[in-house]
Protein backbone atom coordinates (compact mmCIF):
# COMPACT_ATOMS: atom_id res chain seq x y z
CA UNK A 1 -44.82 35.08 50.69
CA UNK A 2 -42.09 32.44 50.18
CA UNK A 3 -39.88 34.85 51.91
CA UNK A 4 -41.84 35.10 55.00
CA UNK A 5 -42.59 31.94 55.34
CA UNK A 6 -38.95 31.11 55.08
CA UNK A 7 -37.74 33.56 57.91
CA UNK A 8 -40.62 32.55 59.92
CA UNK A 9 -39.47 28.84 59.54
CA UNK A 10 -35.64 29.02 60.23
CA UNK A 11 -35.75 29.59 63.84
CA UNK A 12 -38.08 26.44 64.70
CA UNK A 13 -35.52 24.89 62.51
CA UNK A 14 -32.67 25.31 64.00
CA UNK A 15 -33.92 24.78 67.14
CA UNK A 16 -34.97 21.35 66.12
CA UNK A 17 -31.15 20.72 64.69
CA UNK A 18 -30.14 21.75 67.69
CA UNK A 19 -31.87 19.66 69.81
CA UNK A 20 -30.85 16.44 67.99
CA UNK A 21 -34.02 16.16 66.16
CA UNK A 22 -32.29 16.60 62.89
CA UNK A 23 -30.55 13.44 63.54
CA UNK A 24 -33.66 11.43 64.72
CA UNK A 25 -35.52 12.38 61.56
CA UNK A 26 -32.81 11.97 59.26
CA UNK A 27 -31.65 7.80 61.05
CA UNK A 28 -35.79 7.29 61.03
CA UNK A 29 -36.14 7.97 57.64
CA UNK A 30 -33.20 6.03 56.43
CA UNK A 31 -34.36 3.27 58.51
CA UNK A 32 -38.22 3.83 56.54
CA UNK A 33 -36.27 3.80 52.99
CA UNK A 34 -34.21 0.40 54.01
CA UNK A 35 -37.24 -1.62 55.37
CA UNK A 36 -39.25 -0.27 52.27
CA UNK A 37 -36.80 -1.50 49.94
CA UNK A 38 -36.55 -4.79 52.07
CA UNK A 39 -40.14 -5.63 51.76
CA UNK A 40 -39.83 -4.71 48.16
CA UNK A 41 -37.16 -7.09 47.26
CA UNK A 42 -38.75 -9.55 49.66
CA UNK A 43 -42.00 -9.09 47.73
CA UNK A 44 -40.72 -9.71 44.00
CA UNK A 45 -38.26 -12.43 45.59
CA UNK A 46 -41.39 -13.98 47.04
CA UNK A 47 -43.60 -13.67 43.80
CA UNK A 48 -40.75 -15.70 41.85
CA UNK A 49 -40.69 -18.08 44.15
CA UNK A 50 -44.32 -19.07 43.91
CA UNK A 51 -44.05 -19.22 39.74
CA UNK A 52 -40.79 -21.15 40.05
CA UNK A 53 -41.65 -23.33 42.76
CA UNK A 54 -45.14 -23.55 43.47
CA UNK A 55 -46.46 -23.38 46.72
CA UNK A 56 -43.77 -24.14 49.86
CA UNK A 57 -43.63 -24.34 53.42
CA UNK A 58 -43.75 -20.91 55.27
CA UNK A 59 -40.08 -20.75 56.73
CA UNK A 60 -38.54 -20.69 52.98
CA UNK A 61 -36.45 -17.57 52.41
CA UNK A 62 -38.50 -15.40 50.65
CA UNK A 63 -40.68 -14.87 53.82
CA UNK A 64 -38.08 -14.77 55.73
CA UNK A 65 -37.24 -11.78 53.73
CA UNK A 66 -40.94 -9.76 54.38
């Protein structure tokens, strides 16, 4: 069934690499993973702050960060 599915698959696929879609999915996911791990970092950076700190004004870096 794997094998059908397959061939039935590879000519929508290469379609879509042909049209550039390939590309768009590939820069909009890579975009996804960077902002993810942006927020993330922003996040623990942002958490620290807080115990080290205490509270702050909003336009500190952390938040900047998010």
């Amino acid at each position: 069934m794997a094998v059908m599915l397959s061939e039935a698959i590879r000519p929508a696929l290469a379609a879509a690499v042909r049209s550039g879609e390939g590309r768009l999915r590939r820069t909009a996911g890579l975009l996804l993973l960077l902002l993810g791990v942006q927020g993330a970092v922003g996040l623990a950076w942002d958490i620290q702050w807080h115990v080290s700190v205490g509270r702050d004004r909003f336009l500190t870096p952390p938040p900047l960060v998010l």
